[in-house]
Protein backbone atom coordinates (compact mmCIF):
# COMPACT_ATOMS: atom_id res chain seq x y z
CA UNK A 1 155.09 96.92 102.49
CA UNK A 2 152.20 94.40 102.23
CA UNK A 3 153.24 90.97 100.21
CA UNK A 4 150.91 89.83 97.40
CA UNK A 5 150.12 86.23 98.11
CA UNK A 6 151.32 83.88 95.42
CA UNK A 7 149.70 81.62 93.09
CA UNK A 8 149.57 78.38 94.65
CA UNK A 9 148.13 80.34 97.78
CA UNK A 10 145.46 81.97 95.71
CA UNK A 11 144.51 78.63 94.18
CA UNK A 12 144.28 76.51 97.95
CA UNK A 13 142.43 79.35 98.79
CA UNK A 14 139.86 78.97 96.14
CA UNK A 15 139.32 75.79 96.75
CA UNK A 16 139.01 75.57 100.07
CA UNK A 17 136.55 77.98 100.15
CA UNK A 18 135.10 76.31 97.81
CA UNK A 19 134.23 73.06 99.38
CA UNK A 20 133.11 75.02 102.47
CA UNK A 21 130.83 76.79 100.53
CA UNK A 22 129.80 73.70 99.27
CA UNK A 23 129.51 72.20 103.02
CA UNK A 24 125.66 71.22 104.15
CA UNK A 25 123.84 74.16 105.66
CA UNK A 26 122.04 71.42 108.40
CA UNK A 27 123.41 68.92 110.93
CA UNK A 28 124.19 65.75 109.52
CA UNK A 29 126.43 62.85 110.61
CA UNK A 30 129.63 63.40 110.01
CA UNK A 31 129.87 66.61 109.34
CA UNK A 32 133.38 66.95 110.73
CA UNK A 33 134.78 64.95 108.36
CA UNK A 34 133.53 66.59 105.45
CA UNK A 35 134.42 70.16 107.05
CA UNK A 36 138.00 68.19 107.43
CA UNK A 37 137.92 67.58 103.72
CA UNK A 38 137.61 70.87 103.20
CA UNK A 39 141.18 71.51 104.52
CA UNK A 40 143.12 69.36 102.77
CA UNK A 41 142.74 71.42 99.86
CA UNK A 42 145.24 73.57 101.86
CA UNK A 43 148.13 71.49 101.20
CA UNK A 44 149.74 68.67 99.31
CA UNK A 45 149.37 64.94 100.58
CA UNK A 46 147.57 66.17 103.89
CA UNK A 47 145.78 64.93 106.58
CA UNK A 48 143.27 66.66 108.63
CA UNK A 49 142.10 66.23 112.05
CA UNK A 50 138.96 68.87 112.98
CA UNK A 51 137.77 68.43 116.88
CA UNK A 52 134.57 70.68 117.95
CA UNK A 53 136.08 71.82 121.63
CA UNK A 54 135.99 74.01 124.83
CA UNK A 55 138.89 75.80 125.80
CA UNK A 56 139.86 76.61 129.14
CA UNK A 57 142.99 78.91 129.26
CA UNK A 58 144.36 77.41 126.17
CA UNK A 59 143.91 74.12 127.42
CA UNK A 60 141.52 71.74 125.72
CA UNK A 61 138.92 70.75 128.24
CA UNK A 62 136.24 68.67 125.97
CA UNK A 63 135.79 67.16 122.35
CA UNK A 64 132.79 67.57 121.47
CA UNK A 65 132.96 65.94 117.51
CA UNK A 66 135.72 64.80 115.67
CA UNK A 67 136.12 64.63 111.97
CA UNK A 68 138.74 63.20 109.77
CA UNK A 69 139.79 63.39 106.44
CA UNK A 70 142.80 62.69 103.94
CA UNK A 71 143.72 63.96 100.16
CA UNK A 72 145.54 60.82 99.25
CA UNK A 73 143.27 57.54 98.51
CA UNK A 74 146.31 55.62 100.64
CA UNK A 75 146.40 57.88 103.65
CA UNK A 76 142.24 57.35 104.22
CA UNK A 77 143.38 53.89 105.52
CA UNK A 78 144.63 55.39 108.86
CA UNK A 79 142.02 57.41 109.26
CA UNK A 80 139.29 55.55 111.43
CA UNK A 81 142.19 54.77 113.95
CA UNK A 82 143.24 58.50 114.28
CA UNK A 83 139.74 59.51 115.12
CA UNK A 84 139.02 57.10 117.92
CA UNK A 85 142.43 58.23 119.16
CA UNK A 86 140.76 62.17 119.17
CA UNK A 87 139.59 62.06 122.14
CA UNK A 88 143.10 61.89 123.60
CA UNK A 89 143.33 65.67 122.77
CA UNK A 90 141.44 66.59 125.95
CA UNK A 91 144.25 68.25 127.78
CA UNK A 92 146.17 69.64 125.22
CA UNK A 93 147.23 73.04 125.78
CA UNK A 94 147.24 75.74 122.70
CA UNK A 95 149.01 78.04 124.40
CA UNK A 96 147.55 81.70 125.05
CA UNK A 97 145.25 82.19 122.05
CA UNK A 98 141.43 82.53 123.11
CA UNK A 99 138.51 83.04 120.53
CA UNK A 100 137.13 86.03 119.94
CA UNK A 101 139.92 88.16 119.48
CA UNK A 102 139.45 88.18 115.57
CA UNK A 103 142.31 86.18 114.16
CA UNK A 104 142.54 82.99 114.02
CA UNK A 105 145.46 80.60 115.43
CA UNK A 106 147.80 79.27 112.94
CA UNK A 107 151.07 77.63 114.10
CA UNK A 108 153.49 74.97 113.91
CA UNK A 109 153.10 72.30 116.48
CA UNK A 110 156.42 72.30 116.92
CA UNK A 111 156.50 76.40 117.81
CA UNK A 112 153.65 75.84 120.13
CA UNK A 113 154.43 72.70 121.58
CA UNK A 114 157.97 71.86 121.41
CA UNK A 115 157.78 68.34 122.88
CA UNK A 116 154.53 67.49 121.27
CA UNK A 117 155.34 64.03 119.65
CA UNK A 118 155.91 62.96 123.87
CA UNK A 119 152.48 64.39 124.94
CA UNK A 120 148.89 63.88 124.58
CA UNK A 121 148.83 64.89 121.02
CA UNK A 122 151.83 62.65 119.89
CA UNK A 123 150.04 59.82 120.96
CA UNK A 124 147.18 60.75 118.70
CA UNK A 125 149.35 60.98 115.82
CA UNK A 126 150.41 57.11 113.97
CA UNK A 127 154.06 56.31 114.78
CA UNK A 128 156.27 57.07 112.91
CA UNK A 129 155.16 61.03 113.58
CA UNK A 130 154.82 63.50 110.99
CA UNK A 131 157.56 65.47 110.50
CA UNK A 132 155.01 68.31 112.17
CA UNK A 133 152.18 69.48 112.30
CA UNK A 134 149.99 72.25 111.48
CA UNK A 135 147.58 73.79 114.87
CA UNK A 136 144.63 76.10 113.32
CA UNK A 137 141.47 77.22 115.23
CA UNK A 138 139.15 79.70 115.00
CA UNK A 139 135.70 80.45 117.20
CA UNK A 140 133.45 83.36 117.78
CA UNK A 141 133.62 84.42 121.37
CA UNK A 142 135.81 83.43 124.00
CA UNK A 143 132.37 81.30 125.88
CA UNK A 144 131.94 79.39 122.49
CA UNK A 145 133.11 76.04 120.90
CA UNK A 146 135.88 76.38 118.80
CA UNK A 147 137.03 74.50 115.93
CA UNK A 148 140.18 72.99 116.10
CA UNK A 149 141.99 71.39 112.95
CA UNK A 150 145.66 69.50 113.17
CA UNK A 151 147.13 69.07 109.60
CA UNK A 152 149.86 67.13 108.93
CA UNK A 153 150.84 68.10 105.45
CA UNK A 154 154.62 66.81 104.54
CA UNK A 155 154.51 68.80 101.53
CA UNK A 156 153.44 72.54 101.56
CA UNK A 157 153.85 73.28 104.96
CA UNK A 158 154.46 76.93 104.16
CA UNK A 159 151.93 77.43 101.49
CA UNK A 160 149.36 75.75 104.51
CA UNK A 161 150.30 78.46 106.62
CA UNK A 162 149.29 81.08 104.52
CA UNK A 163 146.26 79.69 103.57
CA UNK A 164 145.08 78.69 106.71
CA UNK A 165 144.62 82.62 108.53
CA UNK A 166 142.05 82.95 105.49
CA UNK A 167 139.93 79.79 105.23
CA UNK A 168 139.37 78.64 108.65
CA UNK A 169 137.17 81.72 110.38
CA UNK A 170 134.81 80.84 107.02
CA UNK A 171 134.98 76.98 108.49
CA UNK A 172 134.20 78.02 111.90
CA UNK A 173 131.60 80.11 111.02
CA UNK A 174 129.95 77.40 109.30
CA UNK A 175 130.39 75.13 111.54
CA UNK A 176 129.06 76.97 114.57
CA UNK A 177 125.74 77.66 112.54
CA UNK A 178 125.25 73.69 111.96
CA UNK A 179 126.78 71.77 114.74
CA UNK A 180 127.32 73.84 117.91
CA UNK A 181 123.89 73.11 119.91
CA UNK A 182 123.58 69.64 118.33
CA UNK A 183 126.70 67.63 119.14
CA UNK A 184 125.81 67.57 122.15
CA UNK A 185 122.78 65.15 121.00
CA UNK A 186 123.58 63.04 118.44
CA UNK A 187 119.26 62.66 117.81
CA UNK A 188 119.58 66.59 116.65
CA UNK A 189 121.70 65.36 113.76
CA UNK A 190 120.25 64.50 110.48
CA UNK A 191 119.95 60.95 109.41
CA UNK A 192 120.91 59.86 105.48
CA UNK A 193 117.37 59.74 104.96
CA UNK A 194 116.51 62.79 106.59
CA UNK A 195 118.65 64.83 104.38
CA UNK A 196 117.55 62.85 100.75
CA UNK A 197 114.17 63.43 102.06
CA UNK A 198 115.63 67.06 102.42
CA UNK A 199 117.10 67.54 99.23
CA UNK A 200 114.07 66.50 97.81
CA UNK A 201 111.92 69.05 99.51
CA UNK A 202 114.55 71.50 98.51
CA UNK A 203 113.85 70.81 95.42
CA UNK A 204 110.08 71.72 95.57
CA UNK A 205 108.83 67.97 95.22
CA UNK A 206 106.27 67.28 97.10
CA UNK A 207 105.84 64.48 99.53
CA UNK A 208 103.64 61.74 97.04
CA UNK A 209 107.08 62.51 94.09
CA UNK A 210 109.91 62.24 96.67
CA UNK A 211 108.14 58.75 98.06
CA UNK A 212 108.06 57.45 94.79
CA UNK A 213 111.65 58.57 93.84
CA UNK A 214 113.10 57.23 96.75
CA UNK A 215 110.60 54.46 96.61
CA UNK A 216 109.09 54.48 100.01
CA UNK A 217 105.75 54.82 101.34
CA UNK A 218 104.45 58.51 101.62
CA UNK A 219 103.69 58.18 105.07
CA UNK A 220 107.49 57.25 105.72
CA UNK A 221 108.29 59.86 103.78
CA UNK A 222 105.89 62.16 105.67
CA UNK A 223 107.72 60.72 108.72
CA UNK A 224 111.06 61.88 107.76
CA UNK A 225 109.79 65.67 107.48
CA UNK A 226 108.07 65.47 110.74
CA UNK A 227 111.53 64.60 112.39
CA UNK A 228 113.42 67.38 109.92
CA UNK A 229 110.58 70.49 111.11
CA UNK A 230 111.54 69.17 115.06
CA UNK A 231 115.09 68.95 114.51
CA UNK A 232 115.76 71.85 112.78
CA UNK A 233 112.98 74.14 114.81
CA UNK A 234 111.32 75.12 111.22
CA UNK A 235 107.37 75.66 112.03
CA UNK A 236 106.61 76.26 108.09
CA UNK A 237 107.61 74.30 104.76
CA UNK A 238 109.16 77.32 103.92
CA UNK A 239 111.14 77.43 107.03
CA UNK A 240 112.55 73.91 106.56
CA UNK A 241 113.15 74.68 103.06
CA UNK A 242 114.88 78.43 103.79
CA UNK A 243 117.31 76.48 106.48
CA UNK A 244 118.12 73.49 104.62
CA UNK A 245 119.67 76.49 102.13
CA UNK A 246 121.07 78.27 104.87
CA UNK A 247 119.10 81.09 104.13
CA UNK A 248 118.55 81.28 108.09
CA UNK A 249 119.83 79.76 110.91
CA UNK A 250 118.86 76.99 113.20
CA UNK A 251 118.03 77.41 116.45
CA UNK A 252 117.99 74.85 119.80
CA UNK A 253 114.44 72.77 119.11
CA UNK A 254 111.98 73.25 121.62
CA UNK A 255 110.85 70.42 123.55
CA UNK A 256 107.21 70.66 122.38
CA UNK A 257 105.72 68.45 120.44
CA UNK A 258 106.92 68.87 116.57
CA UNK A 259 104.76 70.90 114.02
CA UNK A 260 102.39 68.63 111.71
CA UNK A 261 104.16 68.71 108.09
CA UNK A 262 102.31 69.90 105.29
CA UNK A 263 101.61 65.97 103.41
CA UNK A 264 101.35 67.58 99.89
């Protein structure tokens, strides 16, 4: 007999999905962090830890990006410290999950790990420890990225658990459609500019009304949507305009010279 999930699962679940619906459809610095935000919606008081990584036999071999994020104002404060520490999770074994079989992995640190707090990933968490932590990730095939996310949430725990198996496929998903052939190049991500220049051309402005509202010269501003068509591989206005909705998906840029941009 299937259970119904309860209330405070349906409403994590909402939002969550919410703010990854919500998440950029381009590259864009930091990125990670704001797909990390989008997970602490899954639990009280949480805070997130999302690593883009290869697997190798359960074992972590590379991090590719790391984002970080926290649902209390207080907790943010530790947050800059725990991501240069992410790179410690090369090494870290899983256990037997791979991707591409479908489901997601959702676990207790503690049930996967037992000594955790003594290995590589305790000494990514602040001392004193959480009293656990939460292991999701989710990824495509078994040759792909995956996206990892650690949650420590003190309150909720179980609640996170059941919201987790649902959210975090849509999260990967997303996230393999912005980030997976660009972290590997930081110059494929989009710049602050870039993506007000974006928004703008969203929008339907053209390139004279988005110079003067961001007051910069057009030619800067025609500058800007050079770099977008190259870095997200759109040969058309309509292109740049149909990926920057995520109406289609962006591919590796060629290495040929970048398409002129329409200047009206």
């Amino acid at each position: 007999m299937s259970v119904e999930p309860s209330a405070p699962v349906l409403v994590r679940v909402r939002d969550a999905t919410r703010a990854i619906c919500s998440l950029p459809a381009v590259p864009t610095h930091r990125w990670l962090d704001r797909a990390a935000s989008t997970l602490t919606h899954v639990a009280e008081s949480s805070i997130v830890l999302t690593v883009l990584a290869s697997l190798d036999n359960g074992r972590v071999r590379s991090c590719e990006s790391i984002g970080v994020a926290a649902e209390s104002p207080i907790a943010q404060a530790s947050l800059e410290p725990l991501r240069s520490r992410g790179s410690r999770l090369a090494g870290v074994n899983i256990g037997s999950w791979q991707p591409g079989t479908g489901r997601p992995l959702v676990a207790k640190a503690s049930d996967l790990i037992p000594e955790w707090r003594t290995g590589s990933l305790g000494r990514v968490w602040p001392t004193p420890h959480p009293s656990d932590l939460i292991i999701a990730a989710a990824g495509a095939s078994p040759d792909s990225q995956v996206l990892l996310a650690f949650i420590a949430a003190p309150i909720g725990t179980d609640t996170a658990l059941a919201v987790l198996p649902i959210v975090m496929p849509l999260l990967a998903d997303a996230t393999a459609k912005c980030l997976v052939w660009t972290t590997s190049d930081s110059r494929s991500l989009l710049t602050a500019k870039e993506q007000e220049v974006l928004a703008q051309l969203a929008q339907g402005r053209s390139v004279k009304q988005i110079a003067e509202t961001l007051g910069r010269s057009p030619h800067t501003v025609h500058d800007h949507v050079k770099a977008l068509h190259r870095k997200l591989d759109a040969s058309s206005r309509g292109e740049l305009i149909a990926k920057a909705l995520g109406h289609l998906p962006h591919a590796r840029p060629a290495t040929a010279a970048a398409p002129e941009a329409q200047s009206n």
